[in-house]
PDB file of N, CA and C in Angstrom:
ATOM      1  N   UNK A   1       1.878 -13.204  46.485  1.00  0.00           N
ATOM      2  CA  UNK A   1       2.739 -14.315  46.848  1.00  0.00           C
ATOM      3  C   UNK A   1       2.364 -15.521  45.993  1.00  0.00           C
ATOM      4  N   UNK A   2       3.746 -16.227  45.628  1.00  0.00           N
ATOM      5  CA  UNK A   2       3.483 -17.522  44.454  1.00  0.00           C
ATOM      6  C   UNK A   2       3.580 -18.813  45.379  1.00  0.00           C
ATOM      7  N   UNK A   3       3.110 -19.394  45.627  1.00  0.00           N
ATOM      8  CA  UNK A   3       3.335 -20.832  46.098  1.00  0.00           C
ATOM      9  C   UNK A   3       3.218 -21.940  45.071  1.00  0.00           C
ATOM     10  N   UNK A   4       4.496 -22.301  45.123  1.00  0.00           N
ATOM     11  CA  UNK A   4       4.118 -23.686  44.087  1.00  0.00           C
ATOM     12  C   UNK A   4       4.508 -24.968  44.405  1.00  0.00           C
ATOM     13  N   UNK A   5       3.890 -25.970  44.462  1.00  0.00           N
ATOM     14  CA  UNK A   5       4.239 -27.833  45.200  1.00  0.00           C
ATOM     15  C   UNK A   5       4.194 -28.246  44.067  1.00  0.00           C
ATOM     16  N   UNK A   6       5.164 -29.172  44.046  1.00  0.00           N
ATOM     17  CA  UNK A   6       5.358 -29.834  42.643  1.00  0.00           C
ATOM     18  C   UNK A   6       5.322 -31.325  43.623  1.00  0.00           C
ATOM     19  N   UNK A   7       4.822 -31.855  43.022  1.00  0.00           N
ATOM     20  CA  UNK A   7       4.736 -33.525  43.512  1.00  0.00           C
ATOM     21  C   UNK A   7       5.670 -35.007  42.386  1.00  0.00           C
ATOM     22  N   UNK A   8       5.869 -35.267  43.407  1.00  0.00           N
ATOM     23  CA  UNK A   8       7.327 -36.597  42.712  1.00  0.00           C
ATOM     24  C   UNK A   8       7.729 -35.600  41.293  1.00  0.00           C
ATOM     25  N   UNK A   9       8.585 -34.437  41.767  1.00  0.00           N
ATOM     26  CA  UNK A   9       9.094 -33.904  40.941  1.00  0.00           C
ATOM     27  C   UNK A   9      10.823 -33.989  40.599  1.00  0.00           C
ATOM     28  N   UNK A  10      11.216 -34.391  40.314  1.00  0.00           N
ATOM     29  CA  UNK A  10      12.531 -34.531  39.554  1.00  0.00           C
ATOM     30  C   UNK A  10      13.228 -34.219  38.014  1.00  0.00           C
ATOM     31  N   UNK A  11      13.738 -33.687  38.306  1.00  0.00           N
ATOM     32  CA  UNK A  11      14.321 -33.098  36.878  1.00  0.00           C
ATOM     33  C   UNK A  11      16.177 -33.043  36.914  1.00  0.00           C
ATOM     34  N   UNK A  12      16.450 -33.373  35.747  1.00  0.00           N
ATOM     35  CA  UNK A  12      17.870 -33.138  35.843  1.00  0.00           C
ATOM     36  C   UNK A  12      19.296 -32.214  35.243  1.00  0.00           C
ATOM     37  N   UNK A  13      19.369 -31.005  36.008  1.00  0.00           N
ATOM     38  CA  UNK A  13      20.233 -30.180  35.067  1.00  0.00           C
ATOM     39  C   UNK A  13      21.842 -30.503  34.624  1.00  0.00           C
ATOM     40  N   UNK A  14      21.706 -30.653  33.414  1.00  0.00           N
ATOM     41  CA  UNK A  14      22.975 -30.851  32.928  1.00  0.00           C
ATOM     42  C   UNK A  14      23.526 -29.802  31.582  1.00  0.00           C
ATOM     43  N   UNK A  15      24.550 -28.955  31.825  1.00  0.00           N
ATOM     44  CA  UNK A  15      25.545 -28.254  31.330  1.00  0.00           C
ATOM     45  C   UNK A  15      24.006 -27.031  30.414  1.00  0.00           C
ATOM     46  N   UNK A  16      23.132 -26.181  31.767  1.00  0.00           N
ATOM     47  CA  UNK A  16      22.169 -25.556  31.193  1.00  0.00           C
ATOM     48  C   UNK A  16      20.771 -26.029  30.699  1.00  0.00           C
ATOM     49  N   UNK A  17      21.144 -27.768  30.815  1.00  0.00           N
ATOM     50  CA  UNK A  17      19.806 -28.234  30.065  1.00  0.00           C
ATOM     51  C   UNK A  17      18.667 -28.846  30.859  1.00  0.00           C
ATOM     52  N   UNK A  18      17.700 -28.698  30.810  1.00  0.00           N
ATOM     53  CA  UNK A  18      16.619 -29.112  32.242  1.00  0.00           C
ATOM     54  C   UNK A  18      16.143 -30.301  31.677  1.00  0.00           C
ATOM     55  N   UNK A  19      16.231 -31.428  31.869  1.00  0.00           N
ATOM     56  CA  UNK A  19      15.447 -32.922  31.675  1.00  0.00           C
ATOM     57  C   UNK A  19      14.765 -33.576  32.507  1.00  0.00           C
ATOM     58  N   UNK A  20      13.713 -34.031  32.203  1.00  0.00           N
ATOM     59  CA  UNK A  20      12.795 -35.036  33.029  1.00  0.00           C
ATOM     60  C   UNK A  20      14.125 -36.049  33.327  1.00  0.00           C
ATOM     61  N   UNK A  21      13.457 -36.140  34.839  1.00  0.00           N
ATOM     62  CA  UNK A  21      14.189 -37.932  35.162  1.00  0.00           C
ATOM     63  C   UNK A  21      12.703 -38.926  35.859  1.00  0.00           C
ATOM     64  N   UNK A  22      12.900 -39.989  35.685  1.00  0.00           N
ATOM     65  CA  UNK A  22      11.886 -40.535  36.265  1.00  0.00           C
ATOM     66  C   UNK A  22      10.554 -40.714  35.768  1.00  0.00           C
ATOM     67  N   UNK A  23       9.656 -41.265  36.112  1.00  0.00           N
ATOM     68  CA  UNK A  23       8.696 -41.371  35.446  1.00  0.00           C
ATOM     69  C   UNK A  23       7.533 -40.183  35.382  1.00  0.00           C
ATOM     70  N   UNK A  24       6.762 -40.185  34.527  1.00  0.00           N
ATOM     71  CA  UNK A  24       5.598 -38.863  34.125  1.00  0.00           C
ATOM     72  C   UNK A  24       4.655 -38.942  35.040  1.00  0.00           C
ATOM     73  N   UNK A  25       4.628 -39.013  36.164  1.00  0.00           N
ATOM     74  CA  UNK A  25       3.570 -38.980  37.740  1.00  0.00           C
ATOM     75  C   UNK A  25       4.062 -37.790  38.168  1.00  0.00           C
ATOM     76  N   UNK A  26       4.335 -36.982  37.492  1.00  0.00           N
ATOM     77  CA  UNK A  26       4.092 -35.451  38.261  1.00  0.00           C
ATOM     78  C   UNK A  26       2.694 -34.795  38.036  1.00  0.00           C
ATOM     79  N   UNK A  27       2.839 -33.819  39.507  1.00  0.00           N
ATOM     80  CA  UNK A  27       1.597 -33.235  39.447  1.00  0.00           C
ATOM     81  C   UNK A  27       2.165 -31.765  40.134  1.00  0.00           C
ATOM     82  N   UNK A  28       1.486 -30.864  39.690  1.00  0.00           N
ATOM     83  CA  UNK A  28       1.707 -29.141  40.645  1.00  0.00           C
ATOM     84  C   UNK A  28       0.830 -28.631  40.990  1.00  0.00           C
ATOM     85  N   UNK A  29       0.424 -28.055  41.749  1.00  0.00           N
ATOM     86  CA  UNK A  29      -0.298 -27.055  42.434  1.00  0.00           C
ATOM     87  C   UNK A  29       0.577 -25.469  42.520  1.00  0.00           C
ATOM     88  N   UNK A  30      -0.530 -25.086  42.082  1.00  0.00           N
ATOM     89  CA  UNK A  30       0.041 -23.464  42.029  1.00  0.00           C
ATOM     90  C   UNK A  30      -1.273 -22.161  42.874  1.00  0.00           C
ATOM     91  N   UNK A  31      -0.739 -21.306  43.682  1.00  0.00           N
ATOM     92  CA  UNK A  31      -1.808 -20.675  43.962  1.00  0.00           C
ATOM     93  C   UNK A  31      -1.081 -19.251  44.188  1.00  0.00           C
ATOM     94  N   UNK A  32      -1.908 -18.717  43.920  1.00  0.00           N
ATOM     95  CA  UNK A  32      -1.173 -16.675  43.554  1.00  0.00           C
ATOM     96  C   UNK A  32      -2.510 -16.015  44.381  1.00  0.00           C
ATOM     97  N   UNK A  33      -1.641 -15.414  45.764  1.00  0.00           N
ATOM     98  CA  UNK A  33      -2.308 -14.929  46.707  1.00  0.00           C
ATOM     99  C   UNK A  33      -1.926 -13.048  46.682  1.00  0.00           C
ATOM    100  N   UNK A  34      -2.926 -12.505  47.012  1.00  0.00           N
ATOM    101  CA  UNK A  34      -2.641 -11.369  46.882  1.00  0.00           C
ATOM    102  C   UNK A  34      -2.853 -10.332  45.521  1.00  0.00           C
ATOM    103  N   UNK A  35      -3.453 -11.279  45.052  1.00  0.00           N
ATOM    104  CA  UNK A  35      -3.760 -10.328  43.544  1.00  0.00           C
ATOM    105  C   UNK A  35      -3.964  -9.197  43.394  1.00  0.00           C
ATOM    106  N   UNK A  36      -3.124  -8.411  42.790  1.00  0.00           N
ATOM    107  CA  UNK A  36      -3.463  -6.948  42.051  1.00  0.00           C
ATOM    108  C   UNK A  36      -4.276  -6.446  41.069  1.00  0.00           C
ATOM    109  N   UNK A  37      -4.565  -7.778  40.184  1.00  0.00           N
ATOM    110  CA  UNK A  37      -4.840  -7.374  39.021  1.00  0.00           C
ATOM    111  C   UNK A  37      -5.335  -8.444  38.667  1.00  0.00           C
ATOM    112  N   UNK A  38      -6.302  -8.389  37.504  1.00  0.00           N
ATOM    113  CA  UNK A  38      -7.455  -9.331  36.749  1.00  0.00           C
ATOM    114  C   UNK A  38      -7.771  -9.041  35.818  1.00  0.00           C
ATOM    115  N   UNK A  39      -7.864 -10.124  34.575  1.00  0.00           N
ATOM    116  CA  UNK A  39      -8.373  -9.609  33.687  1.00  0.00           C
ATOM    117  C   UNK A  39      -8.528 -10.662  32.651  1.00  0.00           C
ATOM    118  N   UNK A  40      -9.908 -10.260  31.532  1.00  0.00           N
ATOM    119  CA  UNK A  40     -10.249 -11.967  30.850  1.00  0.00           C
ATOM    120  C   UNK A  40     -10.336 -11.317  29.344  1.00  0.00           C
ATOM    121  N   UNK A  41      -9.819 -12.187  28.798  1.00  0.00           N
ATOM    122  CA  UNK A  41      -9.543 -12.132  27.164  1.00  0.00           C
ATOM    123  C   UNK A  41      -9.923 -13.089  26.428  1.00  0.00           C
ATOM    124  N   UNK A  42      -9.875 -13.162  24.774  1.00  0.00           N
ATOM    125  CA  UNK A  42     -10.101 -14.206  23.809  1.00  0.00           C
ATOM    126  C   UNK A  42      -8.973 -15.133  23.847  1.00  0.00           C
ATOM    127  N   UNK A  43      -8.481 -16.423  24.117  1.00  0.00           N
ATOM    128  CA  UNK A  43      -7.339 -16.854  23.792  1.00  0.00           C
ATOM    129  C   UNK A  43      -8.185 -18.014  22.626  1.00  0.00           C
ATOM    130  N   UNK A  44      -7.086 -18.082  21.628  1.00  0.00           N
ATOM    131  CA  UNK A  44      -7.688 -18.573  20.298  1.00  0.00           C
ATOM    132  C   UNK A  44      -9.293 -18.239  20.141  1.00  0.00           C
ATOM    133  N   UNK A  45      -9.347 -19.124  19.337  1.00  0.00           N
ATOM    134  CA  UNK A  45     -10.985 -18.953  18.588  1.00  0.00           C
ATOM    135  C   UNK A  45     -12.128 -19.135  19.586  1.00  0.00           C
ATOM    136  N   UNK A  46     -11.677 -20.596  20.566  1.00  0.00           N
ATOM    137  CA  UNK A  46     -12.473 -20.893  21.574  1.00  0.00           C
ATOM    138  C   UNK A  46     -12.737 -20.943  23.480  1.00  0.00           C
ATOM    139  N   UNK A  47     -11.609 -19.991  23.407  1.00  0.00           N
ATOM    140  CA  UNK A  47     -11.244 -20.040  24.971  1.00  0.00           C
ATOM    141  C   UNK A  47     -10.858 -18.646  25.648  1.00  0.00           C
ATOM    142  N   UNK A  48     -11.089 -18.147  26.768  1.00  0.00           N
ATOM    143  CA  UNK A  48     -10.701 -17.582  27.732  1.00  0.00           C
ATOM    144  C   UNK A  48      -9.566 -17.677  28.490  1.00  0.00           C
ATOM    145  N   UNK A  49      -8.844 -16.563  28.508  1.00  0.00           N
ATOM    146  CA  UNK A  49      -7.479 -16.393  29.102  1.00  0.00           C
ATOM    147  C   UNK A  49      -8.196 -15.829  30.610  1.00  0.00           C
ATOM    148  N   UNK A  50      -8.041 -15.831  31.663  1.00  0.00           N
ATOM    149  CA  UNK A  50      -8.054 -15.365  32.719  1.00  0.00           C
ATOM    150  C   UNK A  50      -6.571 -14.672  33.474  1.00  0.00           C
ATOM    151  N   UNK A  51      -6.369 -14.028  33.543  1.00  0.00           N
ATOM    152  CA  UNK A  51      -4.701 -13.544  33.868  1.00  0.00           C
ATOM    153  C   UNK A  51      -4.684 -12.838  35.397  1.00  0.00           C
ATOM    154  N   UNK A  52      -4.123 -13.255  35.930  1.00  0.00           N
ATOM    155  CA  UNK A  52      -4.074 -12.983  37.659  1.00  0.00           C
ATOM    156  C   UNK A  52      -2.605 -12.548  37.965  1.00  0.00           C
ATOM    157  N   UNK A  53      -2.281 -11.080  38.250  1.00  0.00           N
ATOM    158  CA  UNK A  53      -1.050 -10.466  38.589  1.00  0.00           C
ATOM    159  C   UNK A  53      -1.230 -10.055  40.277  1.00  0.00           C
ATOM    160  N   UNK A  54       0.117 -10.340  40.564  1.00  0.00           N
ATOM    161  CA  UNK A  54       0.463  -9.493  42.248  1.00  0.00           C
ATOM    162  C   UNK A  54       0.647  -8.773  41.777  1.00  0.00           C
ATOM    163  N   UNK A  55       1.565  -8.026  43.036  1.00  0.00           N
ATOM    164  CA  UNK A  55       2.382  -6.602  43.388  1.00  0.00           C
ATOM    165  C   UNK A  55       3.689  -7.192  42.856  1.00  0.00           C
ATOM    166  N   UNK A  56       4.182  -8.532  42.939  1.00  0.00           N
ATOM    167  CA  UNK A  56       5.682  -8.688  43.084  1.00  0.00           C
ATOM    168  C   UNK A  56       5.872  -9.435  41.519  1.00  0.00           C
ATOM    169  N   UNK A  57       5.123  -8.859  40.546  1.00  0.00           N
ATOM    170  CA  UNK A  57       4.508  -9.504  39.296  1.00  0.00           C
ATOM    171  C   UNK A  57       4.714 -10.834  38.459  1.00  0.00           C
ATOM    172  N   UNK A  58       4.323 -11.964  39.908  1.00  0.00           N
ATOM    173  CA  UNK A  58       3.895 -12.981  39.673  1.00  0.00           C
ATOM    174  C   UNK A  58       2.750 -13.371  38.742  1.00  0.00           C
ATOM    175  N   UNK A  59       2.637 -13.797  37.490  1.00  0.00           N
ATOM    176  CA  UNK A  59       1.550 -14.171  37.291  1.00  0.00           C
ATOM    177  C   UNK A  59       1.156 -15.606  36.833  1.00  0.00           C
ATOM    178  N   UNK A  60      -0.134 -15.836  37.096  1.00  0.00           N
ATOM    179  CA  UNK A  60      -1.068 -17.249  36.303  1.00  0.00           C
ATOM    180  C   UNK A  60      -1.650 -16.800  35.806  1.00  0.00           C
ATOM    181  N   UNK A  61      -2.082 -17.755  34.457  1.00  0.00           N
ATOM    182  CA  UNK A  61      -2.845 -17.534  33.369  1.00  0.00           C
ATOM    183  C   UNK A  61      -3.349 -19.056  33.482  1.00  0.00           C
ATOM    184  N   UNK A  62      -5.042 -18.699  33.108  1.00  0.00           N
ATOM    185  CA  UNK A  62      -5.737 -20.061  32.792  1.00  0.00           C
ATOM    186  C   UNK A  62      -6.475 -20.198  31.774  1.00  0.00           C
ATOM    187  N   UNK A  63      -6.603 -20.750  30.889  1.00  0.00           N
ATOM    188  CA  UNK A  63      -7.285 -20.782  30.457  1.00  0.00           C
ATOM    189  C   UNK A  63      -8.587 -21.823  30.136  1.00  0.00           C
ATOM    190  N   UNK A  64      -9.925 -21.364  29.536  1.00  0.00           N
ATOM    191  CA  UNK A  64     -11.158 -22.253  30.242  1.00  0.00           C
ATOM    192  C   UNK A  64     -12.036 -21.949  28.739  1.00  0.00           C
ATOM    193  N   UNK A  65     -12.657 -22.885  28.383  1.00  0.00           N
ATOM    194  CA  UNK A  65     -13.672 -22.759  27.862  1.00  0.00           C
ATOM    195  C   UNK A  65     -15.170 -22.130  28.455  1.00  0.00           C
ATOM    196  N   UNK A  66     -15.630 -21.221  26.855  1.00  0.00           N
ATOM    197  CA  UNK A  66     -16.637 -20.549  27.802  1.00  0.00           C
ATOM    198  C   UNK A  66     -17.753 -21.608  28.678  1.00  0.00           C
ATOM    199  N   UNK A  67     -18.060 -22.353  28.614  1.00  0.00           N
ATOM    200  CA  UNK A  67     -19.167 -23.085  29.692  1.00  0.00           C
ATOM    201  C   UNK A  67     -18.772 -23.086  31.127  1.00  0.00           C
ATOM    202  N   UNK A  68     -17.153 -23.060  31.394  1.00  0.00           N
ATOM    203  CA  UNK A  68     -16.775 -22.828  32.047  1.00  0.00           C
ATOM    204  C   UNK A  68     -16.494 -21.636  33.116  1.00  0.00           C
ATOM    205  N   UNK A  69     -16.369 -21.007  32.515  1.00  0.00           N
ATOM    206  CA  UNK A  69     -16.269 -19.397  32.490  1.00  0.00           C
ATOM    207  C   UNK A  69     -17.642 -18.765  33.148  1.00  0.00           C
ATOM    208  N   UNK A  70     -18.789 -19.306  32.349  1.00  0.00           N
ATOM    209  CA  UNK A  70     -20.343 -18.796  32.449  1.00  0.00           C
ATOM    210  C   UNK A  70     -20.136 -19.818  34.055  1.00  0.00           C
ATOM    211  N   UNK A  71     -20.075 -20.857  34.564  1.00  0.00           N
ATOM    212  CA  UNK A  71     -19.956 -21.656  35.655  1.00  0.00           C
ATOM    213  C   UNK A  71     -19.545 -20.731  36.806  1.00  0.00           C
ATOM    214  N   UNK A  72     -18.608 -20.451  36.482  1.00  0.00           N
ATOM    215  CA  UNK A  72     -17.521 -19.109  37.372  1.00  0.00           C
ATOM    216  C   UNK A  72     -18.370 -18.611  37.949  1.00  0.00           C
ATOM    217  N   UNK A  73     -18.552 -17.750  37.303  1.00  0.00           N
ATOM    218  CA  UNK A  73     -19.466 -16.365  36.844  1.00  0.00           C
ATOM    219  C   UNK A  73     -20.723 -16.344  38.104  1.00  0.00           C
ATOM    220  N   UNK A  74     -21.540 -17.293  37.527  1.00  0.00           N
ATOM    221  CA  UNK A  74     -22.593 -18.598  38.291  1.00  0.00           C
ATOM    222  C   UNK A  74     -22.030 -18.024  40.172  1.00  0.00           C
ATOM    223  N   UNK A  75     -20.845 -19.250  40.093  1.00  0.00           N
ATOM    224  CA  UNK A  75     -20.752 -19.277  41.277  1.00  0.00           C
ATOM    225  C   UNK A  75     -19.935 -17.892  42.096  1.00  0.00           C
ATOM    226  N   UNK A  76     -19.183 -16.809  41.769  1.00  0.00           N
ATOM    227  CA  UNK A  76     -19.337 -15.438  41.784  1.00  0.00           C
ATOM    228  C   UNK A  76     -20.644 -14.624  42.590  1.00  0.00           C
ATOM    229  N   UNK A  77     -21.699 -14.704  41.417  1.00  0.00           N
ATOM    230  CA  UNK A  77     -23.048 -14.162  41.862  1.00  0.00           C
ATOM    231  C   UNK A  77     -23.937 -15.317  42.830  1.00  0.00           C
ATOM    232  N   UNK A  78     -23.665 -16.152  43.044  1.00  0.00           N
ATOM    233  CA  UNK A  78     -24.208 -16.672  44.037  1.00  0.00           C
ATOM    234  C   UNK A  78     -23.450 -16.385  45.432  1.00  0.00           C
ATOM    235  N   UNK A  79     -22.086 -15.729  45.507  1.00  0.00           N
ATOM    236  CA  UNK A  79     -21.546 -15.582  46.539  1.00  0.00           C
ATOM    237  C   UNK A  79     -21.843 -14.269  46.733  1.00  0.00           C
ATOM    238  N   UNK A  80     -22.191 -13.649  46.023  1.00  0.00           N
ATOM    239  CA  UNK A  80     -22.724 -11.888  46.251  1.00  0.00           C
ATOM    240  C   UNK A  80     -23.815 -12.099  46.996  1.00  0.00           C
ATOM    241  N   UNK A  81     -24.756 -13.267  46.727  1.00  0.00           N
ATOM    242  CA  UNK A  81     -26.001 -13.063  47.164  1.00  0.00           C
ATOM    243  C   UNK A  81     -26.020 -13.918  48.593  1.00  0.00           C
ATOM    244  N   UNK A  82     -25.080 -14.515  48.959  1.00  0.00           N
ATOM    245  CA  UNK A  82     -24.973 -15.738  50.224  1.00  0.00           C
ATOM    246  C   UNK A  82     -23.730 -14.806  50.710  1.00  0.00           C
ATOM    247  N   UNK A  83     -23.120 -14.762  50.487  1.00  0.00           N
ATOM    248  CA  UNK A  83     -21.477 -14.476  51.403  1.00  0.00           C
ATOM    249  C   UNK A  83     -21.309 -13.011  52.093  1.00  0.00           C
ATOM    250  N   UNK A  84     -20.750 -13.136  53.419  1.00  0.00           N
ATOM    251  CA  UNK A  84     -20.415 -12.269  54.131  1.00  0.00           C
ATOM    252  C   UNK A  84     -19.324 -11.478  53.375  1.00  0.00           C
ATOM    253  N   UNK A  85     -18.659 -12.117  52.402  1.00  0.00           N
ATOM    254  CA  UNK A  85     -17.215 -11.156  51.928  1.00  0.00           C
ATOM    255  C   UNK A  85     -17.427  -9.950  50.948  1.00  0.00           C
ATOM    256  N   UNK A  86     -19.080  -9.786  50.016  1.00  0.00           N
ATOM    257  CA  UNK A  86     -19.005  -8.922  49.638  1.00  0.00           C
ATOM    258  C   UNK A  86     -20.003  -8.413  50.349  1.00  0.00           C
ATOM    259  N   UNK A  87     -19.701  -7.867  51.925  1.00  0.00           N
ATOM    260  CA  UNK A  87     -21.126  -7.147  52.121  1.00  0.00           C
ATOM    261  C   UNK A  87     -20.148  -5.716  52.374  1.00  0.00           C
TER     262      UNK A  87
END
C-alpha cells in the first residue's frame, strides 16, 4: 500500500499540462507499506539506490550516500540485537 500527503499542494491542469500554482512551500511524505521486495544498487559513481516494491507494484526508490547507508545498516544490527521483531 502507497500513501502519499502532499502538503500546500496545488498544481494546475490545463489542456494535459500539469503546472505549479502558488508558491514553492510544498512538502510530501510518502510511505510504501507492505513490501515485497528489496534491493540496493550503484546509482552513479557515488550513491546507493535502495528500491522498495509491493504486491500491487508500487514502488520508492531512494537514494543515499554510502555514510548513510553504513548508518542504516548500524541501526538494522542494533535492532537484531535489542528488538523483539527479529526474534
Amino acid at each position: 500500500m502507497l500513501a502519499l500527503t502532499l502538503e500546500e499542494f496545488m498544481v494546475e491542469l490545463n489542456e494535459g499540462s500539469i503546472k505549479n500554482v502558488g508558491p514553492t512551500n510544498k512538502s510530501a511524505t510518502v510511505k510504501l507499506f507492505d513490501v515485497e521486495s528489496a534491493e540496493a544498487r550503484e546509482f552513479g559513481d557515488k550513491r546507493v539506490k535502495l528500491v522498495f516494491e509491493d504486491d500491487d507494484g508500487n514502488e520508492l526508490q531512494v537514494s543515499l550516500f554510502p555514510e548513510h547507508v553504513r548508518a542504516l545498516v548500524d541501526d538494522v544490527e542494533a535492532l537484531e540485537e535489542e528488538s523483539p521483531v527479529f526474534e
